[in-house]
PDB file of N, CA and C in Angstrom:
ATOM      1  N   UNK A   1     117.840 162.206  72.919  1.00  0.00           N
ATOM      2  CA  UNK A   1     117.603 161.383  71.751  1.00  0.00           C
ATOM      3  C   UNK A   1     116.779 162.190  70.739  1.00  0.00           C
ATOM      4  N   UNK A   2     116.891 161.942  69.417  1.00  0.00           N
ATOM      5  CA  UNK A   2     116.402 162.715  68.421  1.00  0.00           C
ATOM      6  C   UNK A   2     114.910 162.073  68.743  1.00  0.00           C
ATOM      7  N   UNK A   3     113.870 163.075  68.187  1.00  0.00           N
ATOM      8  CA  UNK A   3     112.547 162.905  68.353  1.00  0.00           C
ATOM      9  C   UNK A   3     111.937 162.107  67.117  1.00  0.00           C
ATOM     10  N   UNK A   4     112.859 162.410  66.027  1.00  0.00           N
ATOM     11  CA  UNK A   4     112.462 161.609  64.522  1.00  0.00           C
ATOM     12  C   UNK A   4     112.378 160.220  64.884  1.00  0.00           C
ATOM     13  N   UNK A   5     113.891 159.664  65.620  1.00  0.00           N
ATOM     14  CA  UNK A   5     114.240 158.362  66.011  1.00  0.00           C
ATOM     15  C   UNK A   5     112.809 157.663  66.937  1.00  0.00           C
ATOM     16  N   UNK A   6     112.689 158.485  67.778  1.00  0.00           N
ATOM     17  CA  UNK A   6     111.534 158.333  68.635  1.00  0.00           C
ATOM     18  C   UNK A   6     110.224 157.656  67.956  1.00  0.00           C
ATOM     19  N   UNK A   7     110.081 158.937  66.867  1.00  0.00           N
ATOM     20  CA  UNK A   7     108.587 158.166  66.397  1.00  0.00           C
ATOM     21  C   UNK A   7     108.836 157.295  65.739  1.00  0.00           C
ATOM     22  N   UNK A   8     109.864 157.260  65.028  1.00  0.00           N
ATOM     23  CA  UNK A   8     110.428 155.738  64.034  1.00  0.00           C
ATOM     24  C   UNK A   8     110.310 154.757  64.931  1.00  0.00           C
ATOM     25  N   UNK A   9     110.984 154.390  66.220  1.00  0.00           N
ATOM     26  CA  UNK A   9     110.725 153.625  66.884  1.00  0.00           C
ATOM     27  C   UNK A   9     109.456 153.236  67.399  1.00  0.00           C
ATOM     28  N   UNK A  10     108.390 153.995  67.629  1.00  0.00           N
ATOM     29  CA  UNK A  10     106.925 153.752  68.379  1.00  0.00           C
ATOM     30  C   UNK A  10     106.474 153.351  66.979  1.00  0.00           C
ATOM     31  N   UNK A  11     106.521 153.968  66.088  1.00  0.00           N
ATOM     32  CA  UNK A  11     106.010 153.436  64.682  1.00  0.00           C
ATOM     33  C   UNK A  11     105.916 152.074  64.374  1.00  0.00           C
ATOM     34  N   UNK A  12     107.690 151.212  64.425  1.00  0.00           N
ATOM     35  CA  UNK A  12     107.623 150.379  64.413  1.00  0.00           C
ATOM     36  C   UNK A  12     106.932 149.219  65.262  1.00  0.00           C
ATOM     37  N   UNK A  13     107.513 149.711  66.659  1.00  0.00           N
ATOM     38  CA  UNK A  13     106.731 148.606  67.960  1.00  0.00           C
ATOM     39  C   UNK A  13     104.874 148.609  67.773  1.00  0.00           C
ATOM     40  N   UNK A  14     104.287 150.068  67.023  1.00  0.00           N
ATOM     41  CA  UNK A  14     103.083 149.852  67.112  1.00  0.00           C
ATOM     42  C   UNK A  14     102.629 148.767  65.757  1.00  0.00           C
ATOM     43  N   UNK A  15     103.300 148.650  64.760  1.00  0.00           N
ATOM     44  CA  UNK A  15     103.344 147.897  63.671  1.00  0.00           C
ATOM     45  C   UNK A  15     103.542 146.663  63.971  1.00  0.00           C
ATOM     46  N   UNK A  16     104.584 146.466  64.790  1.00  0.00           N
ATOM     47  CA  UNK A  16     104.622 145.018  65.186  1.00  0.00           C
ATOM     48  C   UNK A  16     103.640 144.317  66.255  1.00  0.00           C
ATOM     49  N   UNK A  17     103.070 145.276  66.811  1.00  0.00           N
ATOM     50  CA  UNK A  17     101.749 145.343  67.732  1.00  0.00           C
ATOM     51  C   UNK A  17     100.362 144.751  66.872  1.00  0.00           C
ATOM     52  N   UNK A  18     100.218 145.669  65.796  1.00  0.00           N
ATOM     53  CA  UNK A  18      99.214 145.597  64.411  1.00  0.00           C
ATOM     54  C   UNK A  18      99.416 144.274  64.287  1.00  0.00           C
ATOM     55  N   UNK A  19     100.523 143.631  63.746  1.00  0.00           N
ATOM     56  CA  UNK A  19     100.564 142.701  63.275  1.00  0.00           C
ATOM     57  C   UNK A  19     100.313 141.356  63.776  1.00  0.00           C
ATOM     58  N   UNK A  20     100.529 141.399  65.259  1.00  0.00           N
ATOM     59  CA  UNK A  20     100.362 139.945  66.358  1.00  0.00           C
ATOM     60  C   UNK A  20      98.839 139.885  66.408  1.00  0.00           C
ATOM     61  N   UNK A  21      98.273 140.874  66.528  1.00  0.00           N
ATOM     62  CA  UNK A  21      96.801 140.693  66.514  1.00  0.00           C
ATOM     63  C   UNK A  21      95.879 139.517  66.061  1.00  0.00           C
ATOM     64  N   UNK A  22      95.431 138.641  65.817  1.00  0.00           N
ATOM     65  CA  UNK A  22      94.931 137.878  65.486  1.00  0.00           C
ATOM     66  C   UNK A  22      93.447 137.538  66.099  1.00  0.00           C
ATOM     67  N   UNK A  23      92.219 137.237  65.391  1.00  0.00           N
ATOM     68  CA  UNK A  23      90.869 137.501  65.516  1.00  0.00           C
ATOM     69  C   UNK A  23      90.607 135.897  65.370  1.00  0.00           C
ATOM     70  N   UNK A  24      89.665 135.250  66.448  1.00  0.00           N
ATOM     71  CA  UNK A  24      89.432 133.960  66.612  1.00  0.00           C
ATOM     72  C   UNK A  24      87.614 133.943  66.404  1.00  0.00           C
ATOM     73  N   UNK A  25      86.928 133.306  65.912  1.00  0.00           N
ATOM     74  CA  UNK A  25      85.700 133.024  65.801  1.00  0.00           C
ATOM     75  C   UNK A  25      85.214 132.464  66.928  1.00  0.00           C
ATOM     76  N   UNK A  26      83.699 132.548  67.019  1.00  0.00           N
ATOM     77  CA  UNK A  26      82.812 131.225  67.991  1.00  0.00           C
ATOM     78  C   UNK A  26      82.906 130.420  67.883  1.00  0.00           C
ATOM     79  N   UNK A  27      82.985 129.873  66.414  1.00  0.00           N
ATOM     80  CA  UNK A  27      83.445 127.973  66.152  1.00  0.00           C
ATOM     81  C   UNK A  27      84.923 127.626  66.404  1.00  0.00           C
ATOM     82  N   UNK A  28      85.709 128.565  66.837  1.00  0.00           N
ATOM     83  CA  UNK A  28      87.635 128.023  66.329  1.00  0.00           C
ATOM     84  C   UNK A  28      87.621 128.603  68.135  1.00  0.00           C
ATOM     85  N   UNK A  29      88.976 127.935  68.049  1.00  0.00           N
ATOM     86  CA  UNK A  29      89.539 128.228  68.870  1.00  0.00           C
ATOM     87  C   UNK A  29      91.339 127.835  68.718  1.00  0.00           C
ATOM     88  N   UNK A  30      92.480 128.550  69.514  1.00  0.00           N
ATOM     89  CA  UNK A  30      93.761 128.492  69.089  1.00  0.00           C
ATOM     90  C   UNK A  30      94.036 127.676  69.852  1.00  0.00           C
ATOM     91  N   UNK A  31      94.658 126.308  69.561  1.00  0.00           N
ATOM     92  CA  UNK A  31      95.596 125.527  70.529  1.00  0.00           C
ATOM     93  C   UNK A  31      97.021 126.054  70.479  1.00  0.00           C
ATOM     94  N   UNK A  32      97.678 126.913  71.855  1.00  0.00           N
ATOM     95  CA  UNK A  32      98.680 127.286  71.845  1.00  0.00           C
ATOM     96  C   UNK A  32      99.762 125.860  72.579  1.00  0.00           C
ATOM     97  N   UNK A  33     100.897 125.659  71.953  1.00  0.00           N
ATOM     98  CA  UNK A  33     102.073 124.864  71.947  1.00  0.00           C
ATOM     99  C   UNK A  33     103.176 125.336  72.506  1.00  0.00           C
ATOM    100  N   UNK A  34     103.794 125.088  72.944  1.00  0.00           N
ATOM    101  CA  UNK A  34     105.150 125.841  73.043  1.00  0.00           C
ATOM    102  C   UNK A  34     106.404 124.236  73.547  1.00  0.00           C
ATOM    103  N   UNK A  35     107.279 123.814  72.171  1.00  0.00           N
ATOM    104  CA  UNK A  35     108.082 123.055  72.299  1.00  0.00           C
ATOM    105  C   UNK A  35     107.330 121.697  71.891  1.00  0.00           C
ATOM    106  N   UNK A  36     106.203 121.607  71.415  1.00  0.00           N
ATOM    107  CA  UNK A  36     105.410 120.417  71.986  1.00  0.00           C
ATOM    108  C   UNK A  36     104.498 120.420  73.040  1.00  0.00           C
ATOM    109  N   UNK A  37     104.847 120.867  73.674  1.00  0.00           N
ATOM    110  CA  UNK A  37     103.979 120.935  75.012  1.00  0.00           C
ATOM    111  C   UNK A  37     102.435 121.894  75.150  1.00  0.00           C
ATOM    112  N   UNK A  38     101.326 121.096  75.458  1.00  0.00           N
ATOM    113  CA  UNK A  38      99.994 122.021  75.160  1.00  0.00           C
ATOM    114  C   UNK A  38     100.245 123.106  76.177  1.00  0.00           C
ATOM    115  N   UNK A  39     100.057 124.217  75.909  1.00  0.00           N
ATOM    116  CA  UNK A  39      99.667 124.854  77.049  1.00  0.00           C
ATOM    117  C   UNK A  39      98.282 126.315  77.234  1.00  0.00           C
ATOM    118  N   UNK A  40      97.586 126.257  75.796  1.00  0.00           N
ATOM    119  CA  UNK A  40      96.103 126.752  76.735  1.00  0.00           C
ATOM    120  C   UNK A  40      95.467 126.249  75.312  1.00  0.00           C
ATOM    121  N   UNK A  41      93.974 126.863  75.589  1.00  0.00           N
ATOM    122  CA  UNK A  41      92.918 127.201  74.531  1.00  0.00           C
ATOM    123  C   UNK A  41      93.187 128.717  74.414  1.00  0.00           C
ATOM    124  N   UNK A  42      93.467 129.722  73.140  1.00  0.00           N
ATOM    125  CA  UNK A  42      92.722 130.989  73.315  1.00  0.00           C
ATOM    126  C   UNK A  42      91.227 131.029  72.528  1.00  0.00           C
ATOM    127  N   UNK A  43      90.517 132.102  72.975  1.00  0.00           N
ATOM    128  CA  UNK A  43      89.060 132.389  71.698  1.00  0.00           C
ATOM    129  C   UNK A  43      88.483 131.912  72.654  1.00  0.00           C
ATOM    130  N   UNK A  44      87.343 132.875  72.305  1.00  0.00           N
ATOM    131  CA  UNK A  44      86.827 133.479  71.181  1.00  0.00           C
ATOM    132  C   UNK A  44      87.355 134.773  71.107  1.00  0.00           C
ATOM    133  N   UNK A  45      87.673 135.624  70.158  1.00  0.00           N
ATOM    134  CA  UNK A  45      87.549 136.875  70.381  1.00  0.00           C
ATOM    135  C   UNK A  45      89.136 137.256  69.481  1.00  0.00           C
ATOM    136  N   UNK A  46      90.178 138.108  70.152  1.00  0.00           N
ATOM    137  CA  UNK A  46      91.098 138.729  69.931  1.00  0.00           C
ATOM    138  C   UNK A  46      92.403 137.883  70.741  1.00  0.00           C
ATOM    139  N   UNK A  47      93.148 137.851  69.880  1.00  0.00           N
ATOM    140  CA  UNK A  47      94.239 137.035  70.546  1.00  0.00           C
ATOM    141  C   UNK A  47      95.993 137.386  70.260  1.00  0.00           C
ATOM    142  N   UNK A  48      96.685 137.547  71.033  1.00  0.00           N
ATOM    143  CA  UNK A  48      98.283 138.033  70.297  1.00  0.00           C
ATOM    144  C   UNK A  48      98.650 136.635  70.153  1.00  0.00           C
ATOM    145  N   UNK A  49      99.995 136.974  68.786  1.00  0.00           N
ATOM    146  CA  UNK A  49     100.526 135.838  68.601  1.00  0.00           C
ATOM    147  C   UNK A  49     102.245 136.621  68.386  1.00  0.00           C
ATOM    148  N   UNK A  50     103.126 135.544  68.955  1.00  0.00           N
ATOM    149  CA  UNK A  50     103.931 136.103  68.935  1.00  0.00           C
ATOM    150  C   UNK A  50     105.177 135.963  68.112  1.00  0.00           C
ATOM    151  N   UNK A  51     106.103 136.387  67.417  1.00  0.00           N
ATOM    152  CA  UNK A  51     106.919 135.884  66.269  1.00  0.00           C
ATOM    153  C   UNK A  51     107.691 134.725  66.756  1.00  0.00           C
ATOM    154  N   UNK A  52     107.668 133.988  65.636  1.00  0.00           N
ATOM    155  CA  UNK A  52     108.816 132.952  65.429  1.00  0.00           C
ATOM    156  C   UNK A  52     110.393 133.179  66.231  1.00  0.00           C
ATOM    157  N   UNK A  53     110.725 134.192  66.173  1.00  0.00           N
ATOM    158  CA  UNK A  53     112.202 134.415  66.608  1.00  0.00           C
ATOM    159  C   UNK A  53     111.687 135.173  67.808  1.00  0.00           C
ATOM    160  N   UNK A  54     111.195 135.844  68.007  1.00  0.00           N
ATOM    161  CA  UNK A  54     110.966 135.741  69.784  1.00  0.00           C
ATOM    162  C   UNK A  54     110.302 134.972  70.520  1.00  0.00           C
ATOM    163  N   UNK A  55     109.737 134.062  70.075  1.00  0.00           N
ATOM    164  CA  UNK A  55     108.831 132.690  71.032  1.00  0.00           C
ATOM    165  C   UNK A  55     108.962 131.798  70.477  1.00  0.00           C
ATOM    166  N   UNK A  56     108.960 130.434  70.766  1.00  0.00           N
ATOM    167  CA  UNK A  56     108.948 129.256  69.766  1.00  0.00           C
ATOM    168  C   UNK A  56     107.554 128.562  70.221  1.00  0.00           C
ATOM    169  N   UNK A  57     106.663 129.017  70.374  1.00  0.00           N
ATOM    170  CA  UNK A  57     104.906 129.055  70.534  1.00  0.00           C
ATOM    171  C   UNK A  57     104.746 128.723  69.751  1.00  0.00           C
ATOM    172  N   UNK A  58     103.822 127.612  69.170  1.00  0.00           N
ATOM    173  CA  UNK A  58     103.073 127.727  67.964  1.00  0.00           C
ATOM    174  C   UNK A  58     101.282 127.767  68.071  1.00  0.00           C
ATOM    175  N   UNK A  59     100.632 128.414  67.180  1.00  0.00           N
ATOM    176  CA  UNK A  59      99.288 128.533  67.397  1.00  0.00           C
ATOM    177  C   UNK A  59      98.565 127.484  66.111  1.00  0.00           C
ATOM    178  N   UNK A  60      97.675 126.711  66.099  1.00  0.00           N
ATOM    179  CA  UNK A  60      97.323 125.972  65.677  1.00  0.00           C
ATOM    180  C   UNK A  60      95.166 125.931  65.654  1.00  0.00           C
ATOM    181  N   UNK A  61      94.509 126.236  64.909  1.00  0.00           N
ATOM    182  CA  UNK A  61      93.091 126.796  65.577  1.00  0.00           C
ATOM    183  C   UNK A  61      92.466 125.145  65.116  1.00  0.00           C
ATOM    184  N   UNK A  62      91.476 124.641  65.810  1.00  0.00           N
ATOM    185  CA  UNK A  62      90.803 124.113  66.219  1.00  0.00           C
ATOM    186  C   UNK A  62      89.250 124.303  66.277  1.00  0.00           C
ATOM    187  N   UNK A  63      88.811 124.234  64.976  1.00  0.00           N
ATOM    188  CA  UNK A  63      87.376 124.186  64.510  1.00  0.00           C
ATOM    189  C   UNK A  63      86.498 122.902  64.841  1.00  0.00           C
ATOM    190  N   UNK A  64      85.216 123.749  64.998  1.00  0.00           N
ATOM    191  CA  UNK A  64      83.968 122.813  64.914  1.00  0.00           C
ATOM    192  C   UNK A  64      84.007 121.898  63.929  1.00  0.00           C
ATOM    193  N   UNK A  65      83.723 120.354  64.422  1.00  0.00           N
ATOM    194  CA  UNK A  65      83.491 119.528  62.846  1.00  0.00           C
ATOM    195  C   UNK A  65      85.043 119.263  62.699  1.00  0.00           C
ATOM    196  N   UNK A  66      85.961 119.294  63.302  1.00  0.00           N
ATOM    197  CA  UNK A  66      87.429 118.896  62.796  1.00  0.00           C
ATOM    198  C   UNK A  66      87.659 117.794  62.911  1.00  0.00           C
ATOM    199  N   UNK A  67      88.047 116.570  62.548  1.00  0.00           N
ATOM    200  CA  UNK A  67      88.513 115.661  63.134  1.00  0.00           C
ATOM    201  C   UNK A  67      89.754 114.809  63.641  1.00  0.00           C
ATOM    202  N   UNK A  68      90.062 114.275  64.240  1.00  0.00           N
ATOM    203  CA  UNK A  68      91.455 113.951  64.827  1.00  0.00           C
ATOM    204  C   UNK A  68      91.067 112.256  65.439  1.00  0.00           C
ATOM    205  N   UNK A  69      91.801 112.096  66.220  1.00  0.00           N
ATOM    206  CA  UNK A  69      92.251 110.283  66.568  1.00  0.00           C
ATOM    207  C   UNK A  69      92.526 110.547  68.379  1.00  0.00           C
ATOM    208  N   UNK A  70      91.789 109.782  69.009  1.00  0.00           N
ATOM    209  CA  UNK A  70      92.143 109.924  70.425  1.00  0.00           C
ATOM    210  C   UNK A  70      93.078 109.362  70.632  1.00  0.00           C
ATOM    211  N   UNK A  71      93.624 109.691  71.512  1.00  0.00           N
ATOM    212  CA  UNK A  71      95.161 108.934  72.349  1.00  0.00           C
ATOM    213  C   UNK A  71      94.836 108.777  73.334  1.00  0.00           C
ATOM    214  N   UNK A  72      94.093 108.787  74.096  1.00  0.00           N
ATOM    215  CA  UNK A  72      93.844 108.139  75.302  1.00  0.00           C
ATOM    216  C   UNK A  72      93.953 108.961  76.315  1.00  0.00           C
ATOM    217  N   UNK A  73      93.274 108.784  77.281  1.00  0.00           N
ATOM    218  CA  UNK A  73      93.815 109.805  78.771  1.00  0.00           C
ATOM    219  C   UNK A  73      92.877 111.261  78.833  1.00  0.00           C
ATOM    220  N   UNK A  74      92.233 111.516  77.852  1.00  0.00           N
ATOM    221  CA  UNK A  74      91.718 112.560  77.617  1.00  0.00           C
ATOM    222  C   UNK A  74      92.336 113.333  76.539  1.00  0.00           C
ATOM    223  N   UNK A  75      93.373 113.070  75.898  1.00  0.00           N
ATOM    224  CA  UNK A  75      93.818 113.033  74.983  1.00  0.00           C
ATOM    225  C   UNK A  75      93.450 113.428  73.630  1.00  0.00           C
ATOM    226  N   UNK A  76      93.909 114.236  72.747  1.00  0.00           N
ATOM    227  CA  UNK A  76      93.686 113.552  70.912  1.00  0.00           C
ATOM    228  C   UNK A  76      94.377 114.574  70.298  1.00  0.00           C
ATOM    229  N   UNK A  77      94.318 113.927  68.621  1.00  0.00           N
ATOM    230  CA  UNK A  77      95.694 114.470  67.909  1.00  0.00           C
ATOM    231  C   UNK A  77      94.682 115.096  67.057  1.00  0.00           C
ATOM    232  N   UNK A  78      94.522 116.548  66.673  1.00  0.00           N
ATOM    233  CA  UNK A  78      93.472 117.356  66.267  1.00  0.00           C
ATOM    234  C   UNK A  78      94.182 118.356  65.105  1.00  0.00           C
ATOM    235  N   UNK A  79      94.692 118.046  63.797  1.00  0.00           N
ATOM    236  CA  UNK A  79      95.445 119.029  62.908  1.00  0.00           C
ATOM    237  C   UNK A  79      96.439 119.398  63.768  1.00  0.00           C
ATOM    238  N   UNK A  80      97.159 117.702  63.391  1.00  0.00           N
ATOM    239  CA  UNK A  80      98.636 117.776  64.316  1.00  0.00           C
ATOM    240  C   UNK A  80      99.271 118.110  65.744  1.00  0.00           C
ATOM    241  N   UNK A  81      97.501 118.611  66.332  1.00  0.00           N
ATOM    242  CA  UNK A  81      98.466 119.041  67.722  1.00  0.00           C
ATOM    243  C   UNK A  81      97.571 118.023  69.131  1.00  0.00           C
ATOM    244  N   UNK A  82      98.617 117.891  69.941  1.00  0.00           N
ATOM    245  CA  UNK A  82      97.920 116.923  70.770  1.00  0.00           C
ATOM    246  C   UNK A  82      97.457 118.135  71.609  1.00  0.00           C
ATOM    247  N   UNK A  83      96.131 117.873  71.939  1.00  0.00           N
ATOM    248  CA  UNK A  83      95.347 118.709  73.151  1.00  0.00           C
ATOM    249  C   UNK A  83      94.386 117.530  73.641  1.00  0.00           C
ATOM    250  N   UNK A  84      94.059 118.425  75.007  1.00  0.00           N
ATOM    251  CA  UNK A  84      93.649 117.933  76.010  1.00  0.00           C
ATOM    252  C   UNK A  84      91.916 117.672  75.497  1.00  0.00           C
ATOM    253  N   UNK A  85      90.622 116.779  75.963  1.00  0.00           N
ATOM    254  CA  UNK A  85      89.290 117.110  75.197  1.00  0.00           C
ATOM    255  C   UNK A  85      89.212 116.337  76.032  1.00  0.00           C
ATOM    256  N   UNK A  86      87.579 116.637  75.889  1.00  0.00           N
ATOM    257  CA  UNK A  86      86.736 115.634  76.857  1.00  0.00           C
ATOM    258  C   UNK A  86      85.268 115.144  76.296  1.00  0.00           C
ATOM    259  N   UNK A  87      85.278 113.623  76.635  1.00  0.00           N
ATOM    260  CA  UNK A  87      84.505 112.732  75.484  1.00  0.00           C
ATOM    261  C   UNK A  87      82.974 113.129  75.894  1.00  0.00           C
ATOM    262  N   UNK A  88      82.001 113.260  74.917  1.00  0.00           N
ATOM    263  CA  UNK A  88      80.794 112.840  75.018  1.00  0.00           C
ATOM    264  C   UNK A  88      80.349 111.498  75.481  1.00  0.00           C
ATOM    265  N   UNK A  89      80.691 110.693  75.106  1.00  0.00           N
ATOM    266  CA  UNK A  89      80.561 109.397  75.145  1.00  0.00           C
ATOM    267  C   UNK A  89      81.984 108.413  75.344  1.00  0.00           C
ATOM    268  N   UNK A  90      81.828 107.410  75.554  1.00  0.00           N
ATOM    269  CA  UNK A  90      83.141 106.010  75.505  1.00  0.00           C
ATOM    270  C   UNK A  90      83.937 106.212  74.561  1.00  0.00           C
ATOM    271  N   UNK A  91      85.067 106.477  74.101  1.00  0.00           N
ATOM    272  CA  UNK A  91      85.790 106.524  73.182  1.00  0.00           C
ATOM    273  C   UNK A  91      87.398 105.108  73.403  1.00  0.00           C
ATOM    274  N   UNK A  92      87.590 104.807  72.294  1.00  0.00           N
ATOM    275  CA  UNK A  92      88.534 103.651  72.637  1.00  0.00           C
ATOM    276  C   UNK A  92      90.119 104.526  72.057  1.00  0.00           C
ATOM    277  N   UNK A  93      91.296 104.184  72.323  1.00  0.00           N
ATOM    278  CA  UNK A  93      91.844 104.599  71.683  1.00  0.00           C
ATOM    279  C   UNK A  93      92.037 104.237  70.340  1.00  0.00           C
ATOM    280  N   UNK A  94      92.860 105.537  69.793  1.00  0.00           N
ATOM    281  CA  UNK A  94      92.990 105.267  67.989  1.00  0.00           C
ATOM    282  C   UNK A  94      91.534 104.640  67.169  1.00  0.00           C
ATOM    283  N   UNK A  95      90.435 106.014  68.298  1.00  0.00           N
ATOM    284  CA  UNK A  95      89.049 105.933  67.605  1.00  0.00           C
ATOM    285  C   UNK A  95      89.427 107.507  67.084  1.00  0.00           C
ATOM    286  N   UNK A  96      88.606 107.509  65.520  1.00  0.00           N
ATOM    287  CA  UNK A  96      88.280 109.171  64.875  1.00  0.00           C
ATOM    288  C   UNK A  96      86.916 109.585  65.958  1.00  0.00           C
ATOM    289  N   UNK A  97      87.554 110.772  65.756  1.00  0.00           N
ATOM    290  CA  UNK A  97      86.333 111.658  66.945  1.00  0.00           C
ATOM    291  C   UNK A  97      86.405 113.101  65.849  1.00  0.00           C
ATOM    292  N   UNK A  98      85.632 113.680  66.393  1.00  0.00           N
ATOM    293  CA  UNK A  98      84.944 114.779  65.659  1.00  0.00           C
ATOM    294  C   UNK A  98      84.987 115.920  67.030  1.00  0.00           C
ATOM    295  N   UNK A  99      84.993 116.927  66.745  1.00  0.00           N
ATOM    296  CA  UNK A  99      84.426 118.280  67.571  1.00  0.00           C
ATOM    297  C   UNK A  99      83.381 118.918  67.460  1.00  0.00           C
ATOM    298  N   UNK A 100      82.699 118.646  68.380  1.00  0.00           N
ATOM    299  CA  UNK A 100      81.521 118.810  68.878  1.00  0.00           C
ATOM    300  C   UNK A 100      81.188 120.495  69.419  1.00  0.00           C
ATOM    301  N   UNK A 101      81.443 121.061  70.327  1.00  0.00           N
ATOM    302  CA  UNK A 101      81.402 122.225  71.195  1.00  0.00           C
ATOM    303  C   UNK A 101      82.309 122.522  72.251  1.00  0.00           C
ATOM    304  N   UNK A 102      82.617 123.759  72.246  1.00  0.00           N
ATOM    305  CA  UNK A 102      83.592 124.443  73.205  1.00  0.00           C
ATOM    306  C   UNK A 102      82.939 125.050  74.258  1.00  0.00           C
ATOM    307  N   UNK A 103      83.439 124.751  75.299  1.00  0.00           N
ATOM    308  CA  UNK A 103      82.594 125.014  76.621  1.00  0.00           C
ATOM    309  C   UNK A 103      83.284 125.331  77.528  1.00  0.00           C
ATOM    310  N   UNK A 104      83.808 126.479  77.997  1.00  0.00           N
ATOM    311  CA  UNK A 104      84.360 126.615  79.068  1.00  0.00           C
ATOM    312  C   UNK A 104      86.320 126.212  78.990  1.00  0.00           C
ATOM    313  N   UNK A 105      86.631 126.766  77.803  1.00  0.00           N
ATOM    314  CA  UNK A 105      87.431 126.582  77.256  1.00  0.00           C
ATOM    315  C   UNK A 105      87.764 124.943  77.305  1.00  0.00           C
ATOM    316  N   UNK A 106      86.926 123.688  77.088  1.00  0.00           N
ATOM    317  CA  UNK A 106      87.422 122.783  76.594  1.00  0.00           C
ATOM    318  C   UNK A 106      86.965 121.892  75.497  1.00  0.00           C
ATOM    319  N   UNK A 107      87.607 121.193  74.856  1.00  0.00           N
ATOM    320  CA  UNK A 107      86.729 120.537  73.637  1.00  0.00           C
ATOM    321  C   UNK A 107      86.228 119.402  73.815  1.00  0.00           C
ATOM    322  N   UNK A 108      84.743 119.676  73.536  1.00  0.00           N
ATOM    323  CA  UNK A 108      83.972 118.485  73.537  1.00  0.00           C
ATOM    324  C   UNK A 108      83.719 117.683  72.624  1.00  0.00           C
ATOM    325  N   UNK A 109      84.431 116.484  72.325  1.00  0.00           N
ATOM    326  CA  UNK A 109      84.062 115.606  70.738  1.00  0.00           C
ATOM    327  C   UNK A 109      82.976 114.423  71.796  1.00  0.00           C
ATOM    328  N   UNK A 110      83.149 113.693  69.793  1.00  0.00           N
ATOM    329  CA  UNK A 110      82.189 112.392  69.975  1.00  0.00           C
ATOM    330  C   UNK A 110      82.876 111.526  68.935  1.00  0.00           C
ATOM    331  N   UNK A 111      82.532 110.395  68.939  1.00  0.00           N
ATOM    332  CA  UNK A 111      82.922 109.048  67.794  1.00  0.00           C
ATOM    333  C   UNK A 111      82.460 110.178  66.481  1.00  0.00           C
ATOM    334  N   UNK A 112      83.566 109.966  65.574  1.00  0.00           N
ATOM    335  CA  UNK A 112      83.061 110.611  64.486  1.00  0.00           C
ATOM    336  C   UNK A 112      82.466 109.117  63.106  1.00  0.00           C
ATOM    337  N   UNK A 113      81.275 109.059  62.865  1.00  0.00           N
ATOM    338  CA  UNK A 113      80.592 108.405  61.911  1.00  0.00           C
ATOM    339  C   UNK A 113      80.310 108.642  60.888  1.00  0.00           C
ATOM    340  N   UNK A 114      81.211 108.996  60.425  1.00  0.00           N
ATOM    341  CA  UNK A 114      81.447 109.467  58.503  1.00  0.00           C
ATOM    342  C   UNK A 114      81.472 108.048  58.022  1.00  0.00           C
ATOM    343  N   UNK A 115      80.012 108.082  56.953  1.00  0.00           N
ATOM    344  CA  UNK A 115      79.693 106.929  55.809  1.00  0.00           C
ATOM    345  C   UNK A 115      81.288 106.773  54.879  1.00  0.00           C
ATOM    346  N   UNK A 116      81.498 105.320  54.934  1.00  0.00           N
ATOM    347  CA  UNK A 116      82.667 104.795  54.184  1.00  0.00           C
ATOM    348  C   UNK A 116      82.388 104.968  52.311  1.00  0.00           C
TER     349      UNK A 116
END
């Protein structure tokens, strides 16, 4: 095989490497999806993400102070994506909750009490 082809090729795969990269904060964290279906927390730190036409994953981040609507079960709908959390306190369903702290990769809310 030609050697030009070679580095053209590593060139590219390392570019497309560059590009999945994605950098998560202490306050965020990524709710990864795939179909609908939750399936982790990533973050803090460095995280790959992978294209549209080779995965149908979606990444969705999940900040401190966000708020969303419980569904019940441990449940809640957090900037569209349902993930898994776990309450500070009693929560009823189709109560607003807030995010509180990430601990051990899970999210901890509370009743969110924003003045009307």
């Amino acid at each position: 095989m030609n050697p030009e082809i070679i580095l053209i090729l590593a060139g590219l795969v390392f570019l497309l490497l560059l590009l999945s990269i994605r950098i998560c904060k202490d306050t965020e964290r990524v709710a990864v999806t795939n179909r609908g279906n939750f399936k982790g927390l990533r973050g803090p730190g460095l995280y790959l993400i992978m294209p549209h036409n080779v995965s149908t994953a979606t990444y969705t981040k999940v900040r401190l102070n966000d708020t969303g609507i419980n569904i019940g079960n441990g449940w809640a709908e957090i900037n569209g994506v349902n993930v898994p959390i776990t309450p500070a306190e009693t929560l009823n369903t189709d109560e607003k909750i807030k995010v509180r702290a990430f601990i051990n990769q899970e999210i901890y809310v509370i009743k969110d009490q924003c003045p009307i």
